[in-house]
C-alpha atoms as a PDB file:
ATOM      1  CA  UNK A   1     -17.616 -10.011   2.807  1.00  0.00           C
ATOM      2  CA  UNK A   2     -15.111  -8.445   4.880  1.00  0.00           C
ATOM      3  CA  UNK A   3     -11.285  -9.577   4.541  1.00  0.00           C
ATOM      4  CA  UNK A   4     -10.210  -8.064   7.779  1.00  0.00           C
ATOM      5  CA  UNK A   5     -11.682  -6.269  10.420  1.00  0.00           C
ATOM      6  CA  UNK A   6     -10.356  -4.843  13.341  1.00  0.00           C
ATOM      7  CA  UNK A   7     -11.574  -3.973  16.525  1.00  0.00           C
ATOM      8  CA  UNK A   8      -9.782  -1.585  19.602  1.00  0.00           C
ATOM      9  CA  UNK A   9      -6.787  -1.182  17.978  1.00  0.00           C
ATOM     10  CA  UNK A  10      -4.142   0.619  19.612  1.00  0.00           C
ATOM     11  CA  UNK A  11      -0.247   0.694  19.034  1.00  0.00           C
ATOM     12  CA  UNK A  12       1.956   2.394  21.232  1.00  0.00           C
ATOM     13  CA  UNK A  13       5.733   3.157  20.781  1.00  0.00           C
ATOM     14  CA  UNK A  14       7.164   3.264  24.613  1.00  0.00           C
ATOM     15  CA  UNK A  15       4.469   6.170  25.947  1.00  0.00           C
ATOM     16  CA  UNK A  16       4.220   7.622  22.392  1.00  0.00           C
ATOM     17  CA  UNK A  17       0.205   6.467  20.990  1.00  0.00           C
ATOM     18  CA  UNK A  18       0.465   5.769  17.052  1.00  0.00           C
ATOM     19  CA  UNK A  19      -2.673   4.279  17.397  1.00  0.00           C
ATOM     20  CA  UNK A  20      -5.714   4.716  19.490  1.00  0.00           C
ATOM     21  CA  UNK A  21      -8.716   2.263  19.422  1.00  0.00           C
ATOM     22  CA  UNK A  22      -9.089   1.972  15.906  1.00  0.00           C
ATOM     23  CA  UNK A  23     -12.378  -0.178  14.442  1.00  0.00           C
ATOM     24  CA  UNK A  24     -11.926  -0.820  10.673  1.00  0.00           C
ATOM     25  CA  UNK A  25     -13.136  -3.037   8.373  1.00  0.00           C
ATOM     26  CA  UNK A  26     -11.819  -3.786   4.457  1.00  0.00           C
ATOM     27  CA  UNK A  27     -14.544  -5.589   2.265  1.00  0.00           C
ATOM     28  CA  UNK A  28     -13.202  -7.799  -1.107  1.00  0.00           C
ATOM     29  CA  UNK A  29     -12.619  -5.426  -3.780  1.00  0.00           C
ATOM     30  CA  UNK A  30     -12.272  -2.503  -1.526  1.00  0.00           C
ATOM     31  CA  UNK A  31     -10.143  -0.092  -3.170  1.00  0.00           C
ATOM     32  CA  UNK A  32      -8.870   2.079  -0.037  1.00  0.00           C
ATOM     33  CA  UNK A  33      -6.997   5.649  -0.105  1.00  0.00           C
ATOM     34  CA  UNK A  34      -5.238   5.539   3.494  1.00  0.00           C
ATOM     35  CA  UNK A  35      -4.412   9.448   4.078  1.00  0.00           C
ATOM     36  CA  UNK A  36      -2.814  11.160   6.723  1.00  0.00           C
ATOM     37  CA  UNK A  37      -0.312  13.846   8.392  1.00  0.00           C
ATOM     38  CA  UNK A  38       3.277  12.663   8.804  1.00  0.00           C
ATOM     39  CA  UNK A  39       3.379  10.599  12.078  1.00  0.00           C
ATOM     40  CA  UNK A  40      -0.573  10.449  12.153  1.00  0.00           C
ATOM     41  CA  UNK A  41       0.070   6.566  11.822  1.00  0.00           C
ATOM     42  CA  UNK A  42      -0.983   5.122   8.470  1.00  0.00           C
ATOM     43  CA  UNK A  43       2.255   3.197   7.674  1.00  0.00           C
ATOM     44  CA  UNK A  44       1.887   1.908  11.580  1.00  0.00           C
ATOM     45  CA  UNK A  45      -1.557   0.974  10.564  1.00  0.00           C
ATOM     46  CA  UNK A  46       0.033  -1.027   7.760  1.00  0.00           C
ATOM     47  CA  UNK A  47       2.593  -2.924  10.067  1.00  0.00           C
ATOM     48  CA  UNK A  48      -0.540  -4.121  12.187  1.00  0.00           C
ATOM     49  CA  UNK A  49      -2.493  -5.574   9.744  1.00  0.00           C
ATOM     50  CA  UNK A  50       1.181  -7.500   8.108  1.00  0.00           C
ATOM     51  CA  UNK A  51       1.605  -8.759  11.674  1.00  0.00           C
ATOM     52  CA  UNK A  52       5.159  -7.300  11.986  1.00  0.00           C
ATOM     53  CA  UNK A  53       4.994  -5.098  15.264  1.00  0.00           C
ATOM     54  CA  UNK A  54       3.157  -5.770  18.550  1.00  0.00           C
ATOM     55  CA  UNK A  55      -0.489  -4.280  18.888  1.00  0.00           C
ATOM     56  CA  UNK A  56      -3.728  -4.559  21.843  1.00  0.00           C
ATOM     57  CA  UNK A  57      -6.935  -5.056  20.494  1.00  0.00           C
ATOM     58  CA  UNK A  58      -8.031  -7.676  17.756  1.00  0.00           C
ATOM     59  CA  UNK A  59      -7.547  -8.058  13.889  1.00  0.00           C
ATOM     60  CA  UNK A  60      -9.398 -10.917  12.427  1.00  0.00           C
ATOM     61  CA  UNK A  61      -8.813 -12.328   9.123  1.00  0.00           C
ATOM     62  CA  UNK A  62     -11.220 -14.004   6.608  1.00  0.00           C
ATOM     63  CA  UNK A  63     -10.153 -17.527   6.218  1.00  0.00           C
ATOM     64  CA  UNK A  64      -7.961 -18.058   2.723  1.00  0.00           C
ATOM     65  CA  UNK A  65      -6.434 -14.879   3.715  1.00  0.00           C
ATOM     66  CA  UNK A  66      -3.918 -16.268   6.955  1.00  0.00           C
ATOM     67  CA  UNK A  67      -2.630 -19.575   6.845  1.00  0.00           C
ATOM     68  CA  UNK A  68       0.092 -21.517   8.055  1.00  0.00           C
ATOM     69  CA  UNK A  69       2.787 -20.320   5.328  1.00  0.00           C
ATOM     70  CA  UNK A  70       1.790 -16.753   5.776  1.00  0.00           C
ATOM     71  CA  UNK A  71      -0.800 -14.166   4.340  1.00  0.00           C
ATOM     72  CA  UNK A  72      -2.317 -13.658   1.141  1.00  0.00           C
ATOM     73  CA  UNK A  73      -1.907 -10.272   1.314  1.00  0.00           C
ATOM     74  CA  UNK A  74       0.673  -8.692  -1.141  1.00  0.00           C
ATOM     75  CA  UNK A  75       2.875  -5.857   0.134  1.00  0.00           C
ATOM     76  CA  UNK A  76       4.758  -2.796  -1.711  1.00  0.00           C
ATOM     77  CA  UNK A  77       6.559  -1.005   1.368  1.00  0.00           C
ATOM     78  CA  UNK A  78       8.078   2.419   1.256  1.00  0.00           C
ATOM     79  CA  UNK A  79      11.165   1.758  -0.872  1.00  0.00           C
ATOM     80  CA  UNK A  80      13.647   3.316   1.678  1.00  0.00           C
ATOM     81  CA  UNK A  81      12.926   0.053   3.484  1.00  0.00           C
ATOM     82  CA  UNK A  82      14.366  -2.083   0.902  1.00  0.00           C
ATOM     83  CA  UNK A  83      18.261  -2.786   0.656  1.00  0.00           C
ATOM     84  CA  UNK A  84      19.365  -1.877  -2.664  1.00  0.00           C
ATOM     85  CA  UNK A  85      22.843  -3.304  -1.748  1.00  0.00           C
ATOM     86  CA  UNK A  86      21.459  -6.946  -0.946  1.00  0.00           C
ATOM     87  CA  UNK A  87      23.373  -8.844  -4.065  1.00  0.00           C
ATOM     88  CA  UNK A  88      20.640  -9.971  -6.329  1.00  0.00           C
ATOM     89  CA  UNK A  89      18.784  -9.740  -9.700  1.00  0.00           C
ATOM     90  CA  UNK A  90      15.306  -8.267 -10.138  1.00  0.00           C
ATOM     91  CA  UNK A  91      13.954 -11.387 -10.807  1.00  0.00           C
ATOM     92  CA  UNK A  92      15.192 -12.981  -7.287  1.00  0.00           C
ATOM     93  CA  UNK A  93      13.409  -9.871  -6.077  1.00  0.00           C
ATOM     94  CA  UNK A  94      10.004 -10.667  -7.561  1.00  0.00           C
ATOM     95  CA  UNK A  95      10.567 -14.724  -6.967  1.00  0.00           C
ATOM     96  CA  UNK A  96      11.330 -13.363  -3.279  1.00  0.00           C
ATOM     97  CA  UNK A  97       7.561 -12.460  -3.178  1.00  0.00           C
ATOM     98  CA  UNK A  98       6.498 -16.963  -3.254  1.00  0.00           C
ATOM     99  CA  UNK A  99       9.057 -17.856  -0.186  1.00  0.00           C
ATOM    100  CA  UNK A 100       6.410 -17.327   2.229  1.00  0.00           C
ATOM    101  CA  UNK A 101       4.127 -19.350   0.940  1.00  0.00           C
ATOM    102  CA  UNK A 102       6.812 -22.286  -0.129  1.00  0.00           C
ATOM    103  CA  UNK A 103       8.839 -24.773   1.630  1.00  0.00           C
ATOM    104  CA  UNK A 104      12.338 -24.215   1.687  1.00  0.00           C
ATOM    105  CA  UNK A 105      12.692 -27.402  -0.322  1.00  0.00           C
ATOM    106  CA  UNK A 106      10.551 -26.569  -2.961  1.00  0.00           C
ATOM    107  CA  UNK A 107      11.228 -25.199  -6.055  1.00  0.00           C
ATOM    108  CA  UNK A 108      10.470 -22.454  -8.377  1.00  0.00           C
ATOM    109  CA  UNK A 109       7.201 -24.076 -10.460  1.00  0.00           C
ATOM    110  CA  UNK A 110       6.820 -23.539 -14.140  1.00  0.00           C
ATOM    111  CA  UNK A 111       3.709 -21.955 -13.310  1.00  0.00           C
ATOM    112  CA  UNK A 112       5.519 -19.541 -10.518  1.00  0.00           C
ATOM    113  CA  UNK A 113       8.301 -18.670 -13.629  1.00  0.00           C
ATOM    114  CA  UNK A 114       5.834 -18.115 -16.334  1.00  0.00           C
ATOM    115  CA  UNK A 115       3.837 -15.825 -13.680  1.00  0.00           C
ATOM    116  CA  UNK A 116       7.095 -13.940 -13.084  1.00  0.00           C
ATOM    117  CA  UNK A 117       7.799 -13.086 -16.090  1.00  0.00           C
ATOM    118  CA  UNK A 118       4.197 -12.049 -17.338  1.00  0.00           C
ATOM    119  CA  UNK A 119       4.479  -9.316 -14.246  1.00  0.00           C
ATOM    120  CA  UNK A 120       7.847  -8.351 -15.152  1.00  0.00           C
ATOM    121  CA  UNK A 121       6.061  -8.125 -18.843  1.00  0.00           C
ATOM    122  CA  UNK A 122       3.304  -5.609 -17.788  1.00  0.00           C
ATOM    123  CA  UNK A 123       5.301  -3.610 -15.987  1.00  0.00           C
ATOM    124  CA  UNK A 124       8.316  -3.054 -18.615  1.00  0.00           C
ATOM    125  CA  UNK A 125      11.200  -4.829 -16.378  1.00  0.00           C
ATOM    126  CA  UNK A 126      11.345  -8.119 -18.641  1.00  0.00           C
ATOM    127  CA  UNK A 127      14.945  -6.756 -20.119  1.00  0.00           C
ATOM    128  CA  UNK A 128      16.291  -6.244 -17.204  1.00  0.00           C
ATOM    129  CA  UNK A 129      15.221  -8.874 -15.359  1.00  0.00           C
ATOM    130  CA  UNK A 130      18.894 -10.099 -14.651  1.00  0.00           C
ATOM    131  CA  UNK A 131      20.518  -6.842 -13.797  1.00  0.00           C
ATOM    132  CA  UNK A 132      21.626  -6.622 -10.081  1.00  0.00           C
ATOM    133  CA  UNK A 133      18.933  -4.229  -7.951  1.00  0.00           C
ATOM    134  CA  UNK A 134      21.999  -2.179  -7.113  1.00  0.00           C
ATOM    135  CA  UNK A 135      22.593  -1.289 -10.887  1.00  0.00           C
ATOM    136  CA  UNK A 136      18.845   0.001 -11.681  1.00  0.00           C
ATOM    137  CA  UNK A 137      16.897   3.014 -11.168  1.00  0.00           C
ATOM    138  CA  UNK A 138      14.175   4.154  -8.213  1.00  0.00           C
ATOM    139  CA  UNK A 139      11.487   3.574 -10.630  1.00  0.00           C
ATOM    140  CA  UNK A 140      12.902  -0.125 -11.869  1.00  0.00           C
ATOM    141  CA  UNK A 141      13.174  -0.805  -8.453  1.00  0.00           C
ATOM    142  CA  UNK A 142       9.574   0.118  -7.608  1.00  0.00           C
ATOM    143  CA  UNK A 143       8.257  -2.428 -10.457  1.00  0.00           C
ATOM    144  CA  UNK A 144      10.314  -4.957  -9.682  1.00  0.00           C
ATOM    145  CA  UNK A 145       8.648  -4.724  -5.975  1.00  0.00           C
ATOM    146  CA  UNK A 146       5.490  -4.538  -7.267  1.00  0.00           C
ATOM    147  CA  UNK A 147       5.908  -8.059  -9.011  1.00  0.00           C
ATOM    148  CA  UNK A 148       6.952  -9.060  -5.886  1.00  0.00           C
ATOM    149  CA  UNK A 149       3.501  -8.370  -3.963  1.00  0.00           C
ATOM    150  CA  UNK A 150       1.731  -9.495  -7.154  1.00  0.00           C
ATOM    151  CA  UNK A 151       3.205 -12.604  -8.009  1.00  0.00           C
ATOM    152  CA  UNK A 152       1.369 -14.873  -5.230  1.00  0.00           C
ATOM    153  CA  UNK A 153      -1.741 -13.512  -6.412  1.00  0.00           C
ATOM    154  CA  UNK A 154      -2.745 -12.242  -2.798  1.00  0.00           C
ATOM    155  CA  UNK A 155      -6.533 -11.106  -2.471  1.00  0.00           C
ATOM    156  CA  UNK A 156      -4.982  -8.150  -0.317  1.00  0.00           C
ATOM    157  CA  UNK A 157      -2.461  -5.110  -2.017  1.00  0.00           C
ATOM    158  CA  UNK A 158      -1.273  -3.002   0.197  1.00  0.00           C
ATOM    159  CA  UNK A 159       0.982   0.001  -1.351  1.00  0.00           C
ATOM    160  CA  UNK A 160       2.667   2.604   1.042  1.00  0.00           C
ATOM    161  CA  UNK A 161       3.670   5.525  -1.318  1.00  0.00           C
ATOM    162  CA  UNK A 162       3.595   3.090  -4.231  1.00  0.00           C
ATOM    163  CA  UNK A 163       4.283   6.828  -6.581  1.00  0.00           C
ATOM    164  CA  UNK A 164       7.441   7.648  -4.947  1.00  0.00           C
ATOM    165  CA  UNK A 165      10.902   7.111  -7.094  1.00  0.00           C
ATOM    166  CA  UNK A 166       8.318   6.470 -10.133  1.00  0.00           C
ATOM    167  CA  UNK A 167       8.494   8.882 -13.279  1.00  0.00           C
ATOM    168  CA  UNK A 168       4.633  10.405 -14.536  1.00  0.00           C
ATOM    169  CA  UNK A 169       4.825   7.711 -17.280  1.00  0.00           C
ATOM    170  CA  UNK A 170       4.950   5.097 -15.058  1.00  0.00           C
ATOM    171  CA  UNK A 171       2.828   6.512 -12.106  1.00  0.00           C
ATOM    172  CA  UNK A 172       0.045   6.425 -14.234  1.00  0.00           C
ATOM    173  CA  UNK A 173       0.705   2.980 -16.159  1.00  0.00           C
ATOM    174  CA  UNK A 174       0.597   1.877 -12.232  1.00  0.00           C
ATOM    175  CA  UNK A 175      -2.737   3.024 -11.705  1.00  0.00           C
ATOM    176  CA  UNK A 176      -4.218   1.576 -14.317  1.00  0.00           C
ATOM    177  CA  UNK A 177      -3.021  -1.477 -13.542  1.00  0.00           C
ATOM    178  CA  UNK A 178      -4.104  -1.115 -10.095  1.00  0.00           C
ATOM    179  CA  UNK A 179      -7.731  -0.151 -11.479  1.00  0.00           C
ATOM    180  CA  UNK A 180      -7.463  -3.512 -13.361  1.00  0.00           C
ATOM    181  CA  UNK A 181      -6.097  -5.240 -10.585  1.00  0.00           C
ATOM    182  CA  UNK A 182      -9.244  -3.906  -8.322  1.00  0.00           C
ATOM    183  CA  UNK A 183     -11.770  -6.616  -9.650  1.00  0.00           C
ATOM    184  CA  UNK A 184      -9.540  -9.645  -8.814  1.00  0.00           C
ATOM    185  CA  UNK A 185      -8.035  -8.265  -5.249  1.00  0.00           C
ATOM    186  CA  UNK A 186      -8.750  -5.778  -2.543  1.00  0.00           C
ATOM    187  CA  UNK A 187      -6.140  -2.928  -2.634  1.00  0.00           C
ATOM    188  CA  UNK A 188      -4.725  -0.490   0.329  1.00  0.00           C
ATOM    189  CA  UNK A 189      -2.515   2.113  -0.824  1.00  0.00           C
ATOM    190  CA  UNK A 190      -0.982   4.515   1.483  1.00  0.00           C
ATOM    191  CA  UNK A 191      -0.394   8.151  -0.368  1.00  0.00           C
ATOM    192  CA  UNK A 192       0.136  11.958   0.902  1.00  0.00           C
ATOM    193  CA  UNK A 193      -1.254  12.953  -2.567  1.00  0.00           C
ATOM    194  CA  UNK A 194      -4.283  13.403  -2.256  1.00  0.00           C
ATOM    195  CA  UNK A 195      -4.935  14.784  -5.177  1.00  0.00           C
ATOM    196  CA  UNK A 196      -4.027  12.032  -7.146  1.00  0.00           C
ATOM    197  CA  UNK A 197      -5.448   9.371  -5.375  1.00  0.00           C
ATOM    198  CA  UNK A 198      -9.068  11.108  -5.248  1.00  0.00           C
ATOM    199  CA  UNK A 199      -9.474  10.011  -9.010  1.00  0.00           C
ATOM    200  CA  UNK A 200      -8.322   6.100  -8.179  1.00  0.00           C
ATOM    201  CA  UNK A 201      -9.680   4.657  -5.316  1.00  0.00           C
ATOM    202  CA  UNK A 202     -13.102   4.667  -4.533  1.00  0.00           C
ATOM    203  CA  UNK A 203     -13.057   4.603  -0.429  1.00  0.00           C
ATOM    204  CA  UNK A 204     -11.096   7.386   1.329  1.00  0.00           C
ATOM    205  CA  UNK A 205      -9.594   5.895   5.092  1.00  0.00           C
ATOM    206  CA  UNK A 206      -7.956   9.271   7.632  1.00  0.00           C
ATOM    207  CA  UNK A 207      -5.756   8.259  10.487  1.00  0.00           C
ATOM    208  CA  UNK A 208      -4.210  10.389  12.478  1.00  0.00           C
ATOM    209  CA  UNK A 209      -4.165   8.317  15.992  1.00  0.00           C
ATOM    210  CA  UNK A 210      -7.931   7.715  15.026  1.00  0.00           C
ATOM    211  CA  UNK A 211      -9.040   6.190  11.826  1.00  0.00           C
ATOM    212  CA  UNK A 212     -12.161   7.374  10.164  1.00  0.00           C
ATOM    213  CA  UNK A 213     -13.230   5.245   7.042  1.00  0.00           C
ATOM    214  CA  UNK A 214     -15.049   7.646   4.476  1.00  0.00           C
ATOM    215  CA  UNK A 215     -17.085   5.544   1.911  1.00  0.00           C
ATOM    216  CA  UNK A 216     -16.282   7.605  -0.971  1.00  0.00           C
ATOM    217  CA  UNK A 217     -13.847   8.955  -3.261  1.00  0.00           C
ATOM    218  CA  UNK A 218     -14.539  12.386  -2.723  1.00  0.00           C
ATOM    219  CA  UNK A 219     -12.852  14.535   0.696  1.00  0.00           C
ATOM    220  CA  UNK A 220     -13.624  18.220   1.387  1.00  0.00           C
ATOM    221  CA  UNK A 221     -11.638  20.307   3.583  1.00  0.00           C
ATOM    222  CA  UNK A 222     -14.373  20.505   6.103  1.00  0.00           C
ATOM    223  CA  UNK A 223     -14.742  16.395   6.460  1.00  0.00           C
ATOM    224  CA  UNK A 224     -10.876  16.236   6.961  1.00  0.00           C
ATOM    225  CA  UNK A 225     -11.454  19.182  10.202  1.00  0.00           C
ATOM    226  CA  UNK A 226     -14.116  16.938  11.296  1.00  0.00           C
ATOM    227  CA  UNK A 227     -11.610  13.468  11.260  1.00  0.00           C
ATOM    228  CA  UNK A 228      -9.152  15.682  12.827  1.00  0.00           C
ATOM    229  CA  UNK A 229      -6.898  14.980  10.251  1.00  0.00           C
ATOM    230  CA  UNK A 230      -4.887  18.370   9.390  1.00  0.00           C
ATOM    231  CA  UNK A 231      -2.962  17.862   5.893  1.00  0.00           C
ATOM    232  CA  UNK A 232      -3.685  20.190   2.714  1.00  0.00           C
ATOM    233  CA  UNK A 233      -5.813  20.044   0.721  1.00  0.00           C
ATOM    234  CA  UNK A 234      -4.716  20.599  -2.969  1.00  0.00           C
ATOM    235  CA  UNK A 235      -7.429  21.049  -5.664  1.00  0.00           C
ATOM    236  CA  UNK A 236      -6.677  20.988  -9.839  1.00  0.00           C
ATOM    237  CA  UNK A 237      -8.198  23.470 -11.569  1.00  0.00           C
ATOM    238  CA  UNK A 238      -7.312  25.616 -14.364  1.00  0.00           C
ATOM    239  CA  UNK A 239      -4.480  28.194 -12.360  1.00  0.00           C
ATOM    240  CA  UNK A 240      -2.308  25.966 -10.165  1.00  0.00           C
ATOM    241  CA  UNK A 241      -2.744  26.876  -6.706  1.00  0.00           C
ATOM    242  CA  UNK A 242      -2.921  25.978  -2.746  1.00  0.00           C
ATOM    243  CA  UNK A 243      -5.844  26.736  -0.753  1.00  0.00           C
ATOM    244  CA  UNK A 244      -4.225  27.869   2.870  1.00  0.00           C
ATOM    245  CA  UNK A 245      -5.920  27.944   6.238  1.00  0.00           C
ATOM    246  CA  UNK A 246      -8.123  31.112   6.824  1.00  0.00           C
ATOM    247  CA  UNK A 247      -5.718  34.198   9.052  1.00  0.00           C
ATOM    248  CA  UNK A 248      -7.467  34.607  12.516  1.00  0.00           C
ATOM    249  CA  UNK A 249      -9.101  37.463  12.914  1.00  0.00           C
ATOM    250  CA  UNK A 250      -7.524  39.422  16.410  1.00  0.00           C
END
């Protein structure tokens, strides 16, 4: 069953087009890679589908997943969005992730507290969970967001550059989770790292302008020429190396 689809999607920023007619659909338990060149559009892509900027075309949402109080979609954003000054604990920051789909006037449930701190748990924030977000690391931070999109138990992640500010201990604890997370909840995540992301999601999604939904994990360098989507392509192997575009022959 699809969540969302959209149909003739286009964003433009004053005669700037982010996005051009996009048609897109993400099915429950979708586990997307959204890839991309800088400016080719994916976090714009992102900001259509949250409702926050103005768009022509149509998104439709399954029912359950828009309401009245807001979306059941969860949402890690890029962290350089979030104001680390703002004067309050990690745990206000993951409680911060219910307001939308509260009253004003109600409170914090036992339920909603026990959730919180089961999150903060699994992601190794519990002992800090008082500590002012201005007083914590990048990688804190990130978990303490992440308990934020998780904690209303959305049927929708979406992650732009959920890696970023995370050390290699954590960036992989994350991914597991995310695997785990994958048979309760459809997830979206936003990466340049292609690399990475190859072994962990199972549906590959280019945009650059265009969006081209590629049902598999796997991306050669001659699929991303044919979505027009020109970013590198880095391989593992044994001897750590790039690949780099072919010289012209004159």
């Amino acid at each position: 069953m699809a969540l969302i689809s959209i149909r003739g999607l286009s964003v433009t920023y004053g005669i700037y087009t982010a996005l051009e007619n996009v048609n897109l659909d993400i099915f429950e338990h979708d586990f997307i890679g959204i890839i991309g060149p800088n400016g080719g559009g994916k976090t714009t892509l992102v900001k259509a589908i949250l409702g926050t900027i103005p768009y022509s075309g149509s998104i439709w949402y399954a029912p359950g997943l828009d309401d009245r109080y807001g979306r059941a979609i969860g949402y890690l954003p890029q962290q350089n969005n979030f104001d680390r000054s703002f004067p309050i604990s990690v745990r206000e920051v993951v409680y911060s992730g219910l307001q939308a789909r509260k009253r004003l006037w109600k409170r914090y449930t036992a339920t909603d507290r026990k959730r919180a701190e089961e999150l903060m748990e699994m992601t190794g924030i519990s002992l800090i969970a008082q500590n002012p977000i201005g007083e914590i690391s990048g990688g804190q931070m990130q978990r303490a967001l992440l308990c934020r999109a998780l904690i209303s138990d959305p049927k929708l992640l979406i992650l732009d550059e959920p890696a970023n500010f995370v050390d290699n201990k954590f960036e992989k604890e994350l991914y597991d989770i995310l695997r785990t997370l994958n048979s309760q909840m459809a997830i979206v995540m936003v990466s340049h790292d292609i690399g990475t992301i190859t072994s962990v999601v199972k549906t590959i999604v280019c945009v650059n302008r265009r969006v081209h939904r590629h049902d598999s994990n796997e991306i050669t360098e001659e699929q991303l020429y044919n979505y027009d989507c020109p970013i590198q392509l880095i391989c593992h192997g044994d001897i750590p190396h790039t690949v780099l575009k072919k010289h012209e022959e004159k």
